[in-house]
Protein backbone atom coordinates (compact mmCIF):
# COMPACT_ATOMS: atom_id res chain seq x y z
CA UNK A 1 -15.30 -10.54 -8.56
CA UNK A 2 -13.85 -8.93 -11.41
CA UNK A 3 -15.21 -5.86 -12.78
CA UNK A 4 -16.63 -6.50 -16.35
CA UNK A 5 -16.96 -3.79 -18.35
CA UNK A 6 -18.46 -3.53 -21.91
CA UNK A 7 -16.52 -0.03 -23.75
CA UNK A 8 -18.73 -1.04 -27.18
CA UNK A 9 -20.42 2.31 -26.34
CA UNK A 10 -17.60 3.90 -24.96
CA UNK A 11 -16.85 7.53 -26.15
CA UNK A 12 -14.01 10.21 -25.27
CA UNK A 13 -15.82 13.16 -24.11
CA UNK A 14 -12.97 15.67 -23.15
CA UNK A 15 -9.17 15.53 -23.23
CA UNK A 16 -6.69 17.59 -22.32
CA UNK A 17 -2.76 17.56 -22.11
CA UNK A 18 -0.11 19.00 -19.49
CA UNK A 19 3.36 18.77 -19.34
CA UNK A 20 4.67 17.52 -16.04
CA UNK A 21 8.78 17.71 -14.78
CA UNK A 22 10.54 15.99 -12.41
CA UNK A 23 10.61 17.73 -9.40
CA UNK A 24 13.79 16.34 -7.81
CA UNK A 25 15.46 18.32 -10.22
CA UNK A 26 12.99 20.99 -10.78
CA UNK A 27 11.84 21.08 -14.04
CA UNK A 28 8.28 22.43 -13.38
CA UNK A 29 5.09 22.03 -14.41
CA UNK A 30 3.02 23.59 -18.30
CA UNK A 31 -0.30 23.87 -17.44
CA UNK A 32 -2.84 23.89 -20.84
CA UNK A 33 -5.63 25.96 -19.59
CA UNK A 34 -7.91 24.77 -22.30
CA UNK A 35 -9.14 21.26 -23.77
CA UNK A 36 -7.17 19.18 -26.66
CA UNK A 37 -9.01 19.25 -29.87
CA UNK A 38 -10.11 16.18 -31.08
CA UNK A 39 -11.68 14.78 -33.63
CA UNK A 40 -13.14 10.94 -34.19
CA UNK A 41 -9.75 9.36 -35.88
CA UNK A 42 -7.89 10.51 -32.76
CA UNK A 43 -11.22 9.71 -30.50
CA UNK A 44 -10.50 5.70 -32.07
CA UNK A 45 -7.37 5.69 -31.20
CA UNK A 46 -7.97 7.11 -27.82
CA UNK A 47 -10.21 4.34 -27.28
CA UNK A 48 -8.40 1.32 -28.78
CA UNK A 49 -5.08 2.28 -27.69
CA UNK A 50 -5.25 3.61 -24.02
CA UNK A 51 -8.54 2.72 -22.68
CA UNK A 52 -9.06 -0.77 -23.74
CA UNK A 53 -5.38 -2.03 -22.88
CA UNK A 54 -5.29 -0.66 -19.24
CA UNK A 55 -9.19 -2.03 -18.68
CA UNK A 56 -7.91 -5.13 -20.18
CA UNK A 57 -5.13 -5.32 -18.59
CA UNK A 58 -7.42 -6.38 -15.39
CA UNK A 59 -5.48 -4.79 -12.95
CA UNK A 60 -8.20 -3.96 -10.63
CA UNK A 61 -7.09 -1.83 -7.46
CA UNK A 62 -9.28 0.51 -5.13
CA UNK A 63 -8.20 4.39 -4.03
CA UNK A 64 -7.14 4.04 -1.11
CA UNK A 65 -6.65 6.30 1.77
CA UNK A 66 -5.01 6.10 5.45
CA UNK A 67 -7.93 8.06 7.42
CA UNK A 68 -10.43 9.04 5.06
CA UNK A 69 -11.11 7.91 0.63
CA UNK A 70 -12.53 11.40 0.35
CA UNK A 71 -8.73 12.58 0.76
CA UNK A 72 -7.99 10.87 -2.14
CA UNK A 73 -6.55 13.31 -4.43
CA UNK A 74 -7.29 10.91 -7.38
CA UNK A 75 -11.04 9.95 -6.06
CA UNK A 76 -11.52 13.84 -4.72
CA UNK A 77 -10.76 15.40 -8.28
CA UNK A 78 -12.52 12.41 -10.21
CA UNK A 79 -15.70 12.90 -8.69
CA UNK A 80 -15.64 17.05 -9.05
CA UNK A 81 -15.87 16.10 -12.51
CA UNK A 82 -18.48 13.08 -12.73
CA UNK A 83 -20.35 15.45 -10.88
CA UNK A 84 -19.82 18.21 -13.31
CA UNK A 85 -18.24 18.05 -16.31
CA UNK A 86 -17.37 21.81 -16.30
CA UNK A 87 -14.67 20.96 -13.76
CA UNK A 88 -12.56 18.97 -16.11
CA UNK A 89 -9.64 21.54 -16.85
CA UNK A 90 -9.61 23.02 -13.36
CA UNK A 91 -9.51 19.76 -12.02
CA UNK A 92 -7.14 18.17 -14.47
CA UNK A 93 -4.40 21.00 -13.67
CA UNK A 94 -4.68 20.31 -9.61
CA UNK A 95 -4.15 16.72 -10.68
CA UNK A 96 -1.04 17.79 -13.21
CA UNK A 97 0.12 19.43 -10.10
CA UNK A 98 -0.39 16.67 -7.44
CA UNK A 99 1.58 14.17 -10.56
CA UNK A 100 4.43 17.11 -9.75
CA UNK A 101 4.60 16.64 -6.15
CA UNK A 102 4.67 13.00 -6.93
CA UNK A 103 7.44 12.63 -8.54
CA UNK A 104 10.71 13.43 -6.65
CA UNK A 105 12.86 10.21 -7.85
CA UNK A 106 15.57 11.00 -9.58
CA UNK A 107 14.80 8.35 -12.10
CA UNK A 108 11.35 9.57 -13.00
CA UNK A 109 11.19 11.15 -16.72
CA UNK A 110 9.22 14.16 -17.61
CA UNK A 111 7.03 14.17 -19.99
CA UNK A 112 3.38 14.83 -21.22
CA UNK A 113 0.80 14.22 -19.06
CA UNK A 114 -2.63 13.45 -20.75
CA UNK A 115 -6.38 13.16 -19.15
CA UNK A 116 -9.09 12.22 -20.69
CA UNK A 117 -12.97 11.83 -19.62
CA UNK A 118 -14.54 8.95 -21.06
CA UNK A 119 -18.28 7.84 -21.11
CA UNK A 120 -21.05 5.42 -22.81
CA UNK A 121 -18.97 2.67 -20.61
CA UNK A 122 -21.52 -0.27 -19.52
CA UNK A 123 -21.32 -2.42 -16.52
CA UNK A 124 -24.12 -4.78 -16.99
CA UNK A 125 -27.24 -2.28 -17.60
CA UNK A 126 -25.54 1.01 -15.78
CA UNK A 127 -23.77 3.61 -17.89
CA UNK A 128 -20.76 4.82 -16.52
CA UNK A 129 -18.16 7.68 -17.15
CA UNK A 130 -14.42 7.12 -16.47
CA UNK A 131 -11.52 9.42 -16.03
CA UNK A 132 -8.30 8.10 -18.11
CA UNK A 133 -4.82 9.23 -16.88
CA UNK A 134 -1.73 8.36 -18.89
CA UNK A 135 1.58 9.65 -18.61
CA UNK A 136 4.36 9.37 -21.56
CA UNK A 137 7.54 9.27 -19.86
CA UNK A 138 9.68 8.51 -23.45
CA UNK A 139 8.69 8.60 -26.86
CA UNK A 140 9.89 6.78 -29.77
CA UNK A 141 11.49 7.84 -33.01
CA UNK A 142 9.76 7.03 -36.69
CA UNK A 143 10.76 8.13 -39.92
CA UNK A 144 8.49 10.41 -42.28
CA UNK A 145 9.01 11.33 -45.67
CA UNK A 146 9.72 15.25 -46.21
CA UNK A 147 9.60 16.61 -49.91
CA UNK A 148 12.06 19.20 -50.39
CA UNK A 149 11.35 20.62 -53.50
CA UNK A 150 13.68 18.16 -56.19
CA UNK A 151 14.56 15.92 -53.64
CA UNK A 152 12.43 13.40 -51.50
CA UNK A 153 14.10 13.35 -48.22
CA UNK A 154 13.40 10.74 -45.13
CA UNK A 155 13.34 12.38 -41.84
CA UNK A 156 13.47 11.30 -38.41
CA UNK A 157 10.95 12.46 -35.77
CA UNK A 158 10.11 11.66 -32.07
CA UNK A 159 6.27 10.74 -30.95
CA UNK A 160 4.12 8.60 -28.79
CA UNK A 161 4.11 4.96 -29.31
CA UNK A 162 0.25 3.64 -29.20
CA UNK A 163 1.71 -0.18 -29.29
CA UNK A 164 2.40 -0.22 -25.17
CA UNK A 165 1.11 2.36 -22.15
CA UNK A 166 4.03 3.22 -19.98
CA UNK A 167 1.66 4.16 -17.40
CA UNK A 168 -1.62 4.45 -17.34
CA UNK A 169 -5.09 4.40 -15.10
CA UNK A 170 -8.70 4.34 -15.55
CA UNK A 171 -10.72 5.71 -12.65
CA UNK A 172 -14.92 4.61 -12.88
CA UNK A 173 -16.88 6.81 -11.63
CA UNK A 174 -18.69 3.85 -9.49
CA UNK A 175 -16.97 2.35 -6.11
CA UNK A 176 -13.83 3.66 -6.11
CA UNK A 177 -12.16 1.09 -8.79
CA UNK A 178 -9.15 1.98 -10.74
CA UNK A 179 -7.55 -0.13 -13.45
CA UNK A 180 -3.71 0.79 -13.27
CA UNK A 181 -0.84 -0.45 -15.85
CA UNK A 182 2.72 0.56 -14.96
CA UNK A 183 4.99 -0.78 -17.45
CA UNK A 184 8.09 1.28 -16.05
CA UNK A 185 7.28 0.38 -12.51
CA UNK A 186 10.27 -1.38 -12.36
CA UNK A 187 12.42 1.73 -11.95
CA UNK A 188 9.93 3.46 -9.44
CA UNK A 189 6.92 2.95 -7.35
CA UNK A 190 5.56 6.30 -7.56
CA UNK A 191 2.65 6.03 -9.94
CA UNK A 192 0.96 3.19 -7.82
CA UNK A 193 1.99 4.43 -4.33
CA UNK A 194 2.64 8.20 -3.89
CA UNK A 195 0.14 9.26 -7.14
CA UNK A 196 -2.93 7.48 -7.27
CA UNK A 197 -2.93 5.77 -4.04
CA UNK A 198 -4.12 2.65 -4.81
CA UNK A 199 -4.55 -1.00 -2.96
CA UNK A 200 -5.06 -4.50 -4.99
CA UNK A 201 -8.66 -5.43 -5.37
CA UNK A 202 -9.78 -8.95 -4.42
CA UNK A 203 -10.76 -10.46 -7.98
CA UNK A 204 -11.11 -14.14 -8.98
CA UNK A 205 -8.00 -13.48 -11.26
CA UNK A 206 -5.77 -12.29 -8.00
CA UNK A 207 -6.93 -15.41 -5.82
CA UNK A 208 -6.56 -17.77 -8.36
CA UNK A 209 -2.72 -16.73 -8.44
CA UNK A 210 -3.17 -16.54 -4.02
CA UNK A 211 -4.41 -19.83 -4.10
CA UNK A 212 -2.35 -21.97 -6.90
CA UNK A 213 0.67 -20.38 -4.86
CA UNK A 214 -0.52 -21.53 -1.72
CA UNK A 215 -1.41 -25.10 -3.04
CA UNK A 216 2.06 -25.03 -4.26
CA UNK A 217 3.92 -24.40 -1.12
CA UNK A 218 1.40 -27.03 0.85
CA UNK A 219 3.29 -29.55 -1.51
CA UNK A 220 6.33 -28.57 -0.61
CA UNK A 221 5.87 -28.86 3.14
CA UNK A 222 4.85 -32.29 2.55
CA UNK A 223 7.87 -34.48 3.03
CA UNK A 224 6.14 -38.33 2.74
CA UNK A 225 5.38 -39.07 -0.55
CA UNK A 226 1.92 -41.19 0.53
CA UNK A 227 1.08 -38.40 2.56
CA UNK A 228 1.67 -35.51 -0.41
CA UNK A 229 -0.53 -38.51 -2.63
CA UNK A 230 -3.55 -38.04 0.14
CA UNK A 231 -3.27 -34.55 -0.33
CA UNK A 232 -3.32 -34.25 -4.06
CA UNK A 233 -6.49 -36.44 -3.94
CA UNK A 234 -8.27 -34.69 -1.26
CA UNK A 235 -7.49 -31.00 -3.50
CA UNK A 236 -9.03 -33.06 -6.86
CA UNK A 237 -11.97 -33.84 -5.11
CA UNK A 238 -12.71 -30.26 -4.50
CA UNK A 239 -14.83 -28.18 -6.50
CA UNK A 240 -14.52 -24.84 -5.05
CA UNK A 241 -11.28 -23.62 -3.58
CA UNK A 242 -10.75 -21.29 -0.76
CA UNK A 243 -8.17 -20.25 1.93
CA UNK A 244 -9.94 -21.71 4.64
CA UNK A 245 -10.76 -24.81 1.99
CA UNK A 246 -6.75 -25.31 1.62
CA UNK A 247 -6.45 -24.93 5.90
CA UNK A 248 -9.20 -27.93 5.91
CA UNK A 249 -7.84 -30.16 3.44
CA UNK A 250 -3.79 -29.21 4.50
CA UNK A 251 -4.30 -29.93 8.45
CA UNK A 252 -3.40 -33.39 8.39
CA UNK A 253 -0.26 -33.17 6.64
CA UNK A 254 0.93 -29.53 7.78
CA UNK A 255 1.11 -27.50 11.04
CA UNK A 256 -1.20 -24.65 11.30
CA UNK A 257 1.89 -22.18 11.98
CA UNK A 258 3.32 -23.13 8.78
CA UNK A 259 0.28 -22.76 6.85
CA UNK A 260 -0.55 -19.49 8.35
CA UNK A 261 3.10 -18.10 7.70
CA UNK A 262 2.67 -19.21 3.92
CA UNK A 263 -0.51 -17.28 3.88
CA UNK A 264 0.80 -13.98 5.25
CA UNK A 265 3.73 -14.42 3.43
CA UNK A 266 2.16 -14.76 -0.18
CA UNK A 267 -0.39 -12.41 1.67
CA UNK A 268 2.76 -9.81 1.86
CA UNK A 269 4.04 -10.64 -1.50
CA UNK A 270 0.51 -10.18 -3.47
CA UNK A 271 -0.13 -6.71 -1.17
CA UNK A 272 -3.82 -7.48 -0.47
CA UNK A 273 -5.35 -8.22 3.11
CA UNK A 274 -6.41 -11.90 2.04
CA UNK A 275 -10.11 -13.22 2.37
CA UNK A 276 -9.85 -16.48 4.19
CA UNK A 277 -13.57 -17.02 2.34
CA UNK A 278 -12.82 -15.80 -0.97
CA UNK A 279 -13.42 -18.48 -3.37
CA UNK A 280 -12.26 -20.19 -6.42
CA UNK A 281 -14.33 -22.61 -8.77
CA UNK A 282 -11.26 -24.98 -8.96
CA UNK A 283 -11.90 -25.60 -12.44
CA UNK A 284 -10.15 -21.99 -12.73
CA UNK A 285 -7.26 -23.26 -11.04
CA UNK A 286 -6.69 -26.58 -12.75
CA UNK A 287 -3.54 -25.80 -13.84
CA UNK A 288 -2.19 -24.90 -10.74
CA UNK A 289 -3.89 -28.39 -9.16
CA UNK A 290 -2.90 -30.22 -12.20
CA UNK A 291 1.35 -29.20 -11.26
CA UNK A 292 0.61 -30.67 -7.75
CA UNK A 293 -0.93 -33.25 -8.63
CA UNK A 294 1.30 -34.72 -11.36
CA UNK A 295 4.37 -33.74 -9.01
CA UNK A 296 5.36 -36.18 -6.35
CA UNK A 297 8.38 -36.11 -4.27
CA UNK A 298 9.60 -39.89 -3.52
CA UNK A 299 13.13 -38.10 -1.60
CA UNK A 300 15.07 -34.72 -1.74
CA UNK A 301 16.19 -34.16 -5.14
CA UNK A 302 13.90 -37.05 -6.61
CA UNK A 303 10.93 -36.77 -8.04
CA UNK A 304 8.10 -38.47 -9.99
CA UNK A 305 6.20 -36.78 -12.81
CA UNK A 306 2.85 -37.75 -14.36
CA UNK A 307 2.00 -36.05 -17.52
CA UNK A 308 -0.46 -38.90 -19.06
CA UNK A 309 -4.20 -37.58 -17.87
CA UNK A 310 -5.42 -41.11 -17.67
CA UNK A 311 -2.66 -42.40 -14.75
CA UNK A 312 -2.45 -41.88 -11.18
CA UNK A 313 0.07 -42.59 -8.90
CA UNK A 314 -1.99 -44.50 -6.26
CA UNK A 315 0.57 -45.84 -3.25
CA UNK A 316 4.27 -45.11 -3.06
CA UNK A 317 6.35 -47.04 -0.50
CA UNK A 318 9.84 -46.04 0.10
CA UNK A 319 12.82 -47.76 1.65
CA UNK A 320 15.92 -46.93 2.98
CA UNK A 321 18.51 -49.87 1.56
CA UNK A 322 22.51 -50.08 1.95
CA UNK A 323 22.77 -48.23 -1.68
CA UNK A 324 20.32 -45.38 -1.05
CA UNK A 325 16.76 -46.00 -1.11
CA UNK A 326 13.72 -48.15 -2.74
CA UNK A 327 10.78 -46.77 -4.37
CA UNK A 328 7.79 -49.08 -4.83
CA UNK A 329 5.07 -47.16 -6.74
CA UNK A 330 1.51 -48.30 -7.83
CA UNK A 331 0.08 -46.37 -10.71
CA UNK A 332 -3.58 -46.93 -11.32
CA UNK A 333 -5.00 -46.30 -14.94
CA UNK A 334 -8.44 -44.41 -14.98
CA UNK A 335 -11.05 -46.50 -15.76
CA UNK A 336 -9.69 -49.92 -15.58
């Protein structure tokens, strides 16, 4: 399930700001050894502009660790400081330093690192903390207006954009969950993989993307247009959707190898271990039904689309003939 969290309460407690290199070409590491100042304008936009985006964002992952979580870097440093708050600059620097060690592609930017302990967050009726960590990899120019004695001058200057996090994470201080944004991923992996250590989280939002592309690729296994028609009414007839649901309904029209390589492969793609018995109220995946439904094949290359709610294709019969081929279709009108 996802993790719903209500930040109406939510507060920044402490924050604090390093500057981290790229080590691949060995620009080091400044260490703050004291917290930011802050005061509640900045504490808003704290809030509204880092914390609610990557929370929104409803990336849910979980630390993640080959032998042992508790070697988590992320998780071991996080909970020094849920435990005590009196930790937060010692631990903030190890982190700064484990970002460092992190990040040895050439393509990774330096740039400020910024962490920041959050609390008054709600899930249901327990109050949490969470540990924000954002890095700004560039920063964008504005223009401010500089009076210069008999002359009003504009001026350009460089700062942090609030309108997008580049990358960002918020660790909860309950069962290892971490929200994680990465809008530069697509030049590196390191945030995600070598930094925070992280593994997708099986929510309703990540299965109902599993399981509409599943249903998808069913269809187009399905070569006989009668036989994709029995399957598109035995999936509307369904009102929860599952893995081992789709393997029911599929097994008369596809092979079981075939429908366990789509699985593992969409299993690959997504990067979870998927729950056979994770499921779906197929209301939430209507749209994804709806595109298989409307969507029948009648030969390679042709096919028939229904976009009016209220008719069904109901039998298709197709012929080979001297010319090509014959379709006879039967579309049924709901309620008549």
């Amino acid at each position: 399930m996802n993790t719903l969290l209500d930040l109406g309460a939510a507060k920044v407690k402490k924050v604090i700001v390093h500057h981290v290199g790229n080590k691949f070409r060995d620009e080091g590491v400044m260490l703050s050894d004291a917290e930011s100042e802050h005061d509640a304008t900045l504490d808003d936009l704290l809030l509204k502009f880092f914390l609610a985006p990557v929370v929104n964002s409803e990336n849910e992952y979980l630390l993640n660790h080959e032998s042992d979580i508790n070697l988590n870097l992320i998780k071991h440093y996080s909970s020094l400081v849920f435990k005590d708050e009196n930790e937060f600059v010692a631990a903030s620097v190890a982190v700064a330093k484990h970002l460092y060690i992190s990040s040895t592609h050439p393509n990774i930017g330096g740039g400020e690192f910024i962490e920041i302990l959050y609390d008054g967050i709600r899930i249901n009726d327990l109050e949490i903390q969470a540990i924000g960590l954002f890095k700004i990899e560039a920063k964008n120019s504005y223009l401010d207006i500089k009076n210069n004695h008999h002359a009003i001058n504009i001026v350009e200057k460089k700062g942090i954009s609030v309108d997008s996090i580049q990358k960002g994470a918020v660790v909860l201080s309950v069962d290892n969950t971490v929200f994680i944004v990465d809008n530069l991923g697509k030049k590196t992996k390191y945030w995600l993989d070598s930094f925070i250590k992280a593994i997708p989280k099986n929510t309703t939002k990540k299965y109902v993307q599993i399981l509409g592309s599943v249903t998808k690729a069913i269809a187009n296994k399905i070569s006989l247009p009668q036989e994709h028609l029995n399957f598109s009414e035995a999936l509307a007839n369904e009102d929860i959707l599952s893995i081992n649901k789709l393997r029911e309904i599929s097994s008369p029209f596809i092979e079981k190898n075939n429908f366990d390589s789509i699985v593992d492969g969409i299993g690959v793609k997504s990067g979870l271990v998927v729950d056979a018995d994770f499921s779906v109220e197929a209301q939430k995946l209507s749209k994804q039904v709806k595109q298989v439904i409307s969507k029948t094949s009648i030969s390679k290359g042709v096919n028939i689309v229904v976009t009016e709610p209220d008719l069904k294709i109901s039998s298709i019969d197709v012929q080979d003939t001297e010319f090509g081929l014959r379709a006879i279709i039967d579309i049924k009108k709901e309620g008549v």
